[in-house]
PDB file of N, CA and C in Angstrom:
ATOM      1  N   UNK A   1       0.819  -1.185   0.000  1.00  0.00           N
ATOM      2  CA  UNK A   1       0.000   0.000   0.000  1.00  0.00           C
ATOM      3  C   UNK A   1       0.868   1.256   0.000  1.00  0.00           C
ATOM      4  N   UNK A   2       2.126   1.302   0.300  1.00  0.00           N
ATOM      5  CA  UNK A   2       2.888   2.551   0.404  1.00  0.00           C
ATOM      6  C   UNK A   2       3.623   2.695  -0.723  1.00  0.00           C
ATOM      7  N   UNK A   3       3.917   1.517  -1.533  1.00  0.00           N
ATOM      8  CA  UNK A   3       4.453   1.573  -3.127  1.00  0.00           C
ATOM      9  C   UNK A   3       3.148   2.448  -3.830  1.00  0.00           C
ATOM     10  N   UNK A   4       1.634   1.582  -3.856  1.00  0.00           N
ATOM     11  CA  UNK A   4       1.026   2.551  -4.026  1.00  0.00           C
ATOM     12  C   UNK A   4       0.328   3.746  -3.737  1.00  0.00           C
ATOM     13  N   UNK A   5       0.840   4.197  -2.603  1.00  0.00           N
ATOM     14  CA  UNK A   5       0.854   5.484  -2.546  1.00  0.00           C
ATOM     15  C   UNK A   5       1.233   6.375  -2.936  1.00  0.00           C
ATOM     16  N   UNK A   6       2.085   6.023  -3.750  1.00  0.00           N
ATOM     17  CA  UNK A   6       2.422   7.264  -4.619  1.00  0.00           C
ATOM     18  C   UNK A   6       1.812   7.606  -6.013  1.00  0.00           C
ATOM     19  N   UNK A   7       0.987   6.845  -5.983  1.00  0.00           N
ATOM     20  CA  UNK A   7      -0.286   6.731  -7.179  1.00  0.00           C
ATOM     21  C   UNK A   7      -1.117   6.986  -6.815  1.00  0.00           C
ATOM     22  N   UNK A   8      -1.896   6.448  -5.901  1.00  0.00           N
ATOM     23  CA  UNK A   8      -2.894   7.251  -5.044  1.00  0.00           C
ATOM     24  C   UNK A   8      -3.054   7.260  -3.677  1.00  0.00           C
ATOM     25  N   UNK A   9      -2.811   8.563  -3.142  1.00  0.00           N
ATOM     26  CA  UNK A   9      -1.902   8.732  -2.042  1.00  0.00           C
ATOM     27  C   UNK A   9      -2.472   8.473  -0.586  1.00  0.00           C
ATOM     28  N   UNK A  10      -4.471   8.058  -0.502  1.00  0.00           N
ATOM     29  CA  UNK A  10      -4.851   7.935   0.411  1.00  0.00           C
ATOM     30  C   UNK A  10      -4.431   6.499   0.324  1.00  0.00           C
ATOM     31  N   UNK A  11      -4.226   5.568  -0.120  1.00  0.00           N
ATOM     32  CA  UNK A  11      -3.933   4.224   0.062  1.00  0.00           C
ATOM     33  C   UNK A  11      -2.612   4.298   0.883  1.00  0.00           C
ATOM     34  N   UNK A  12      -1.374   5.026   0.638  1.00  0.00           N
ATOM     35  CA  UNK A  12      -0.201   5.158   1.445  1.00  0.00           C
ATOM     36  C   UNK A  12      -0.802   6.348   2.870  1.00  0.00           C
ATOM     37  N   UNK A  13      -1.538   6.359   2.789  1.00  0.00           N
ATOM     38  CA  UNK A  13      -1.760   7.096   4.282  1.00  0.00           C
ATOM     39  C   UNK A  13      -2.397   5.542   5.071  1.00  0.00           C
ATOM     40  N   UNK A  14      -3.030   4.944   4.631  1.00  0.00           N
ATOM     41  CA  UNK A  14      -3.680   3.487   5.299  1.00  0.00           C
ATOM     42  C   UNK A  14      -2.842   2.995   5.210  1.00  0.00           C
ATOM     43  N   UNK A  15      -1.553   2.725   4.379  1.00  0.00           N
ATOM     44  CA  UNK A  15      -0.316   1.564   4.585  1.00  0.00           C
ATOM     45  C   UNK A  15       0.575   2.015   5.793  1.00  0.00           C
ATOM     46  N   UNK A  16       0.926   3.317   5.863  1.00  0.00           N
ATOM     47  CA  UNK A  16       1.442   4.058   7.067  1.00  0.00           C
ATOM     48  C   UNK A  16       0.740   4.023   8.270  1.00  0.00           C
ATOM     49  N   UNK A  17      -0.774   3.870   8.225  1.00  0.00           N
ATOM     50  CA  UNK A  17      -1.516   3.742   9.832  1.00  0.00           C
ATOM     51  C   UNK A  17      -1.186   2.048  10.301  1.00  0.00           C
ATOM     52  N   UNK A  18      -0.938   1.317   9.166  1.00  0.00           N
ATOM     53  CA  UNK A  18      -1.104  -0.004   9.281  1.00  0.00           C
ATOM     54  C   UNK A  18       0.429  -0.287   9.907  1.00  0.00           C
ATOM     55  N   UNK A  19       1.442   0.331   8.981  1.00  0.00           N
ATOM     56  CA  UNK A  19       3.102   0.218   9.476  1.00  0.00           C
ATOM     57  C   UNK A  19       2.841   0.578  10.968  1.00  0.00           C
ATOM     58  N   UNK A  20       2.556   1.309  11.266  1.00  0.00           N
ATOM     59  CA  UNK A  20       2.684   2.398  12.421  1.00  0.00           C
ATOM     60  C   UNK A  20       2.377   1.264  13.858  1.00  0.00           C
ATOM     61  N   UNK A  21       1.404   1.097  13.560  1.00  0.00           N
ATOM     62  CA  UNK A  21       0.638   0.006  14.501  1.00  0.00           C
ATOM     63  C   UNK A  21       1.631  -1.581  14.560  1.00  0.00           C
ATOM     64  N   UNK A  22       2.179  -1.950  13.541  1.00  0.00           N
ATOM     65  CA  UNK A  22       3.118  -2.809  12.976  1.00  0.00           C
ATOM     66  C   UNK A  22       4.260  -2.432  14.353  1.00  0.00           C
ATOM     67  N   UNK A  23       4.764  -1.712  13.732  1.00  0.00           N
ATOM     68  CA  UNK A  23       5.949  -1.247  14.425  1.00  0.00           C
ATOM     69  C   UNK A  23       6.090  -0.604  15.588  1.00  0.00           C
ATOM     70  N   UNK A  24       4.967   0.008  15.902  1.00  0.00           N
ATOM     71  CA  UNK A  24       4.952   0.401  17.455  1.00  0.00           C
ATOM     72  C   UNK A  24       4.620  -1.027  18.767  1.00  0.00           C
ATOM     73  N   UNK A  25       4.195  -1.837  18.192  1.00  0.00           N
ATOM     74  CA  UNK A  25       3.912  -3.253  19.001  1.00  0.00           C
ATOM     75  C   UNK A  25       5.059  -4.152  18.705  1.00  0.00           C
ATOM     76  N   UNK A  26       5.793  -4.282  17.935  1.00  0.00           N
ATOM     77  CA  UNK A  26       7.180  -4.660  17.498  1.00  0.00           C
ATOM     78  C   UNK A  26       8.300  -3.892  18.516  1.00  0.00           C
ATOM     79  N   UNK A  27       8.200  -2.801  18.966  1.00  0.00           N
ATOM     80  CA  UNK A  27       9.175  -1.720  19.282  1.00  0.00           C
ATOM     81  C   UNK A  27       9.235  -1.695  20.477  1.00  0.00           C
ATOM     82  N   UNK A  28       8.234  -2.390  20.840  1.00  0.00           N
ATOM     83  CA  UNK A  28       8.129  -2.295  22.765  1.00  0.00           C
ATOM     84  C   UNK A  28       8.468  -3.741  23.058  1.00  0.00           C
ATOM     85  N   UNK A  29       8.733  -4.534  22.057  1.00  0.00           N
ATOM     86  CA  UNK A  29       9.336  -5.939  23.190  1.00  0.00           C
ATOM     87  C   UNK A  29      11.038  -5.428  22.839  1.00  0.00           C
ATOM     88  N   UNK A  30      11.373  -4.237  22.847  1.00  0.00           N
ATOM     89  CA  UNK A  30      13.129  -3.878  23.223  1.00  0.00           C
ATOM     90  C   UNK A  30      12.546  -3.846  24.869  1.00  0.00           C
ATOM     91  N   UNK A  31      11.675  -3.609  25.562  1.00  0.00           N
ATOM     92  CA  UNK A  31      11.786  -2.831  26.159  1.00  0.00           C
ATOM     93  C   UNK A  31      11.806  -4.218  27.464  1.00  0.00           C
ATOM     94  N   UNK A  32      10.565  -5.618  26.915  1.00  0.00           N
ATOM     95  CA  UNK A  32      10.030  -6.344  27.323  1.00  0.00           C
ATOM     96  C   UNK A  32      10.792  -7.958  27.059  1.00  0.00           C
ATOM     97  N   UNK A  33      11.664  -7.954  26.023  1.00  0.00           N
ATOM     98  CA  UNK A  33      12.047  -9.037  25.822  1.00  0.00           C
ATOM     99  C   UNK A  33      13.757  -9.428  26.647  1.00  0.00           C
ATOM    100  N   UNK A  34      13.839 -10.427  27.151  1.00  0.00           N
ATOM    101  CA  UNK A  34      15.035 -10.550  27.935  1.00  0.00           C
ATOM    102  C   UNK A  34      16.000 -10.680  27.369  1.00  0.00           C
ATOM    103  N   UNK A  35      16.866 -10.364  27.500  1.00  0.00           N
ATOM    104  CA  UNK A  35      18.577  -9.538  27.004  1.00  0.00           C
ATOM    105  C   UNK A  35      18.436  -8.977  25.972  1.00  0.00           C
ATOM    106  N   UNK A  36      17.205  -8.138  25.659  1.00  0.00           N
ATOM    107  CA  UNK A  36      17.497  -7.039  24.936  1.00  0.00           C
ATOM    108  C   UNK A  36      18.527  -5.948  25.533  1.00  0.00           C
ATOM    109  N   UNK A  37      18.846  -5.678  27.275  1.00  0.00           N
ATOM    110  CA  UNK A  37      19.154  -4.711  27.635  1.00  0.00           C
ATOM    111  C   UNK A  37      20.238  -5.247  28.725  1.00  0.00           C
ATOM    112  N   UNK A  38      21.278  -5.031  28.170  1.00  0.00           N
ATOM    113  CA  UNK A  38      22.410  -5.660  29.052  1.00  0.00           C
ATOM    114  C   UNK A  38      23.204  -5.156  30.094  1.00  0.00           C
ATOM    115  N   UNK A  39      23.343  -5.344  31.226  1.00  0.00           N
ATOM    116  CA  UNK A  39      23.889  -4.556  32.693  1.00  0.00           C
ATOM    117  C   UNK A  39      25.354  -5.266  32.436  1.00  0.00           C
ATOM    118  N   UNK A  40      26.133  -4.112  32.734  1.00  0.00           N
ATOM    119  CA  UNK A  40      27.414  -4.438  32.563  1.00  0.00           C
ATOM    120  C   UNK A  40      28.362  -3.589  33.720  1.00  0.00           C
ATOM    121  N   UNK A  41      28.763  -3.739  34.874  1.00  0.00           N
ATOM    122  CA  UNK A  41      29.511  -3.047  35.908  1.00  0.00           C
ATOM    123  C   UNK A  41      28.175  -2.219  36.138  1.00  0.00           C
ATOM    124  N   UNK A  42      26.897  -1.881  36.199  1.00  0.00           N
ATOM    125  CA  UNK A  42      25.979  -0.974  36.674  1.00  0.00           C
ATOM    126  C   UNK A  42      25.589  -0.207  35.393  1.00  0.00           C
ATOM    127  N   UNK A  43      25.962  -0.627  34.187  1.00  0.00           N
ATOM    128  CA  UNK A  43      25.805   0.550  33.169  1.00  0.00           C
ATOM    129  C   UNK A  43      25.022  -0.234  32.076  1.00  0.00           C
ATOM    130  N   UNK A  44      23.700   0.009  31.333  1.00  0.00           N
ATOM    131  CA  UNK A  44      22.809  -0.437  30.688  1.00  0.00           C
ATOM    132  C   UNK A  44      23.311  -0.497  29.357  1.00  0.00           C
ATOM    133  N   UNK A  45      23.576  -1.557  28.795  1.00  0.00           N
ATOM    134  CA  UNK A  45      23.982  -1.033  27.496  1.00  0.00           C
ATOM    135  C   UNK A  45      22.433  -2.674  26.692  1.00  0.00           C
ATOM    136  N   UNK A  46      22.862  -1.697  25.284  1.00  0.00           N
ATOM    137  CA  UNK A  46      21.348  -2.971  24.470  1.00  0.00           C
ATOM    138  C   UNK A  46      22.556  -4.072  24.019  1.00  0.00           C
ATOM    139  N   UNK A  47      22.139  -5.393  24.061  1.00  0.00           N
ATOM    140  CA  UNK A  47      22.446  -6.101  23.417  1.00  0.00           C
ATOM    141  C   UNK A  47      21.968  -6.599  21.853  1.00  0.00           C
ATOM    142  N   UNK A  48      23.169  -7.193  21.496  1.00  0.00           N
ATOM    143  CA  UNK A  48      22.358  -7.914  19.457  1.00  0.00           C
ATOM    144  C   UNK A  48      21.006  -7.663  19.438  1.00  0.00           C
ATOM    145  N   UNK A  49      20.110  -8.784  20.369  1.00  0.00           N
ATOM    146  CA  UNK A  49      18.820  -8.626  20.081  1.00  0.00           C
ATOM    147  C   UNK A  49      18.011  -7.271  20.139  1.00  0.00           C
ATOM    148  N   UNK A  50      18.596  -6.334  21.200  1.00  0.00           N
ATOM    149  CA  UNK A  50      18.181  -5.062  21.809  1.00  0.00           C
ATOM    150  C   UNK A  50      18.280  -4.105  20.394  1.00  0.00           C
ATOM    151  N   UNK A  51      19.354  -4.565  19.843  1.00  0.00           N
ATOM    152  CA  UNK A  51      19.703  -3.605  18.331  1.00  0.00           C
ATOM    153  C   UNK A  51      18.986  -4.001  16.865  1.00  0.00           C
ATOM    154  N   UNK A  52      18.948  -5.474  17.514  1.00  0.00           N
ATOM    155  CA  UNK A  52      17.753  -5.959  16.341  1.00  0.00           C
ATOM    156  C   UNK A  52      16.736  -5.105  16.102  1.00  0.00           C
ATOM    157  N   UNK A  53      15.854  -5.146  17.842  1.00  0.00           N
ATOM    158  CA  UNK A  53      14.729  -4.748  17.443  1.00  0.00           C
ATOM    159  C   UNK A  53      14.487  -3.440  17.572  1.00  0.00           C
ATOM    160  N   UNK A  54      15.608  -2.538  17.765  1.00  0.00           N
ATOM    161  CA  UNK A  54      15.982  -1.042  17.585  1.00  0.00           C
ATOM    162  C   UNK A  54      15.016  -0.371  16.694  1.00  0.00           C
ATOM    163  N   UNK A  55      15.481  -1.298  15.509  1.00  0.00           N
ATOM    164  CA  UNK A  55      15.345  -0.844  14.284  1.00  0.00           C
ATOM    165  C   UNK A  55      13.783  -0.467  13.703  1.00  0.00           C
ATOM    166  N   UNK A  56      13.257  -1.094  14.764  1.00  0.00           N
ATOM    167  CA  UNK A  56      11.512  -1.282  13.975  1.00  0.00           C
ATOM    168  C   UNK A  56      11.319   0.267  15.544  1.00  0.00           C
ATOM    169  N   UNK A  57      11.919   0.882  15.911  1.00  0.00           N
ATOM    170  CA  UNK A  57      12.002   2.247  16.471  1.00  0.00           C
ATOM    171  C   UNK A  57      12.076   3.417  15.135  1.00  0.00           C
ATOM    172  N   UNK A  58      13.151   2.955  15.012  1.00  0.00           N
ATOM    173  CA  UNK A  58      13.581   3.918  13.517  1.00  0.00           C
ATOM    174  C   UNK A  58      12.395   3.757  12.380  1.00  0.00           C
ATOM    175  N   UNK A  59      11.911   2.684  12.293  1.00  0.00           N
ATOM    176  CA  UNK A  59      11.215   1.999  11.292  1.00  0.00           C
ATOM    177  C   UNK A  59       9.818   2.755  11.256  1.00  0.00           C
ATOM    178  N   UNK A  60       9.331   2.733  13.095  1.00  0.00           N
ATOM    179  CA  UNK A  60       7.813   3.884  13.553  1.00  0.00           C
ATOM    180  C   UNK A  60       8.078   4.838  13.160  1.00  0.00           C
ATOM    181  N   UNK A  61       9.523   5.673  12.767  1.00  0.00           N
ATOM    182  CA  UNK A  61       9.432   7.486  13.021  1.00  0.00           C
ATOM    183  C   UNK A  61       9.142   7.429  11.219  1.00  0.00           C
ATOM    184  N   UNK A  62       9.828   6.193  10.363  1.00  0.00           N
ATOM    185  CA  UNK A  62       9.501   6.877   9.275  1.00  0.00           C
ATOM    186  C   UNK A  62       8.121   6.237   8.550  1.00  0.00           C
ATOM    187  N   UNK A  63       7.547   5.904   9.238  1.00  0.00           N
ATOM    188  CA  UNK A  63       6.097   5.390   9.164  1.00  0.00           C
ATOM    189  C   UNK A  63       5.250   6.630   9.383  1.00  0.00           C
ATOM    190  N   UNK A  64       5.636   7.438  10.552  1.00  0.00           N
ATOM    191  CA  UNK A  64       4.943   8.477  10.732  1.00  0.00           C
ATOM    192  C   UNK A  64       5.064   9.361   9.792  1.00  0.00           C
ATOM    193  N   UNK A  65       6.679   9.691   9.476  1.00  0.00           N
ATOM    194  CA  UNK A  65       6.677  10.839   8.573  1.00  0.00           C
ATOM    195  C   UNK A  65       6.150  10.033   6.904  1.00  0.00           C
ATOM    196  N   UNK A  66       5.364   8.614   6.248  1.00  0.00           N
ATOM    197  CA  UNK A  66       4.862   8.905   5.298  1.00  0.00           C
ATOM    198  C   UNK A  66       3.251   9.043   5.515  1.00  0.00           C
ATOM    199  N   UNK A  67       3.187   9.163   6.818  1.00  0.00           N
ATOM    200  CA  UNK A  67       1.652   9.394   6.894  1.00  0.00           C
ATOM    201  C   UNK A  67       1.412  10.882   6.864  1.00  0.00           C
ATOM    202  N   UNK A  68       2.720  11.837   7.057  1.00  0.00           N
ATOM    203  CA  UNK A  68       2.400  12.987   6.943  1.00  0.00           C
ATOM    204  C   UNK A  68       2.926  13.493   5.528  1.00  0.00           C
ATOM    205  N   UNK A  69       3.237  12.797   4.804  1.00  0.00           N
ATOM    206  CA  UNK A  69       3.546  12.814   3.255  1.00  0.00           C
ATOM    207  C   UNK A  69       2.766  13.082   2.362  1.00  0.00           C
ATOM    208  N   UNK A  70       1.871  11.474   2.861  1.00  0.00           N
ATOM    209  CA  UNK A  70       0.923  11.035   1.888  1.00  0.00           C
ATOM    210  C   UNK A  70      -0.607  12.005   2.060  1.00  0.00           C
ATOM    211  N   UNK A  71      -0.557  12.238   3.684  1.00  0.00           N
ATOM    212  CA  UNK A  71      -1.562  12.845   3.931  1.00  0.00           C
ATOM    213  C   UNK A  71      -1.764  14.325   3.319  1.00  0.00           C
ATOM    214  N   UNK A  72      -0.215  15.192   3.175  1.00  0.00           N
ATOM    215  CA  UNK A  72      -0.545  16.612   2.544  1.00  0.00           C
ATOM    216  C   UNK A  72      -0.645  16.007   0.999  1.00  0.00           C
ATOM    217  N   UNK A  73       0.139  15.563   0.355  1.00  0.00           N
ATOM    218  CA  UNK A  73      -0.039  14.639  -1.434  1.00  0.00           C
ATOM    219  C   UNK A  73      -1.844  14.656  -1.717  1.00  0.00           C
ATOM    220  N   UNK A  74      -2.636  13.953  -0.601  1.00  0.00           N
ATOM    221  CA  UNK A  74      -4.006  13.421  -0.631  1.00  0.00           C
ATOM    222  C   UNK A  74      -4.232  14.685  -0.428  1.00  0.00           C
ATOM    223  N   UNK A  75      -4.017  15.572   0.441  1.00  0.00           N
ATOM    224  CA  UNK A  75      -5.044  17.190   0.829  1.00  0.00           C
ATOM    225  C   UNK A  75      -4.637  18.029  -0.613  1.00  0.00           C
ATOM    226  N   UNK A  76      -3.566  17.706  -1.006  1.00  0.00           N
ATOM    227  CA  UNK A  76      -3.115  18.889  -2.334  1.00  0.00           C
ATOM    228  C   UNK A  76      -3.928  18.117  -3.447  1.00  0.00           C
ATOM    229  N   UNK A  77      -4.130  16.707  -3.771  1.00  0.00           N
ATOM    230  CA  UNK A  77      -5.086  15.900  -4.916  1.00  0.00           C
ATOM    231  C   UNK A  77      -6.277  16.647  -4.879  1.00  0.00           C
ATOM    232  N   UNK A  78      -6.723  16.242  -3.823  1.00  0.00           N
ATOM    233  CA  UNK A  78      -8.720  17.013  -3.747  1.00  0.00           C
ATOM    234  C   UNK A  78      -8.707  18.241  -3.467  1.00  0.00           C
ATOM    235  N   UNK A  79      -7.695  18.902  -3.413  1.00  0.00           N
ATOM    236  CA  UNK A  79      -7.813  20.473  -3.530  1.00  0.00           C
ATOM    237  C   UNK A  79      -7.503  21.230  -5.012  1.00  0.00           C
ATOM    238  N   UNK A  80      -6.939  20.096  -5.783  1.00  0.00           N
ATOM    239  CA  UNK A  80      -6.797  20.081  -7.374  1.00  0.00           C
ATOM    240  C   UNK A  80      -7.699  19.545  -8.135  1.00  0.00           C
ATOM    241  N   UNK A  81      -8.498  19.117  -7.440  1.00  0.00           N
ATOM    242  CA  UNK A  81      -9.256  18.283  -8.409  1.00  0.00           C
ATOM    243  C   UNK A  81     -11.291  19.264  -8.107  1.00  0.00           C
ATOM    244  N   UNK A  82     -11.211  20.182  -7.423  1.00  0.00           N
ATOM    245  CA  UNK A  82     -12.502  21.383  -7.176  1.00  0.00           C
ATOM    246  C   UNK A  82     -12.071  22.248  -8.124  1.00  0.00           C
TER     247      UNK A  82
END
């Protein structure tokens, strides 16, 4: 849905609500899953897995920013098309 969003751009605003939700429930077992977060002399550092699932962090912010993409793309379409 976000490939086609750039064809028609309310479909990539629904692929982005869908990522979003994807990846924000993905993003919280860093927080929940065991040795994601490794104690070392008193000092927290993430482990492999912790960096694994880092990524679906990074993954939510740019989920958000194509929902705010697709969403002005879709407001500028139907404001071109009156």
């Amino acid at each position: 849905m976000i490939i086609a969003g750039y064809i028609r751009p309310k479909a990539g605003v629904i692929g982005g609500l869908i990522t979003t939700v994807m990846f924000f429930i993905t993003s919280t077992m860093v927080i929940t899953t065991p040795g994601a977060i490794i104690s070392v002399h008193s000092i927290s550092y993430m482990g492999f897995l912790g960096l694994f699932l880092y990524k679906d962090v990074i993954s939510l912010g740019v989920s958000f920013y194509l929902i705010g993409y697709f969403g002005h793309e879709a407001v500028l379409l139907e404001n071109s098309c009156e």
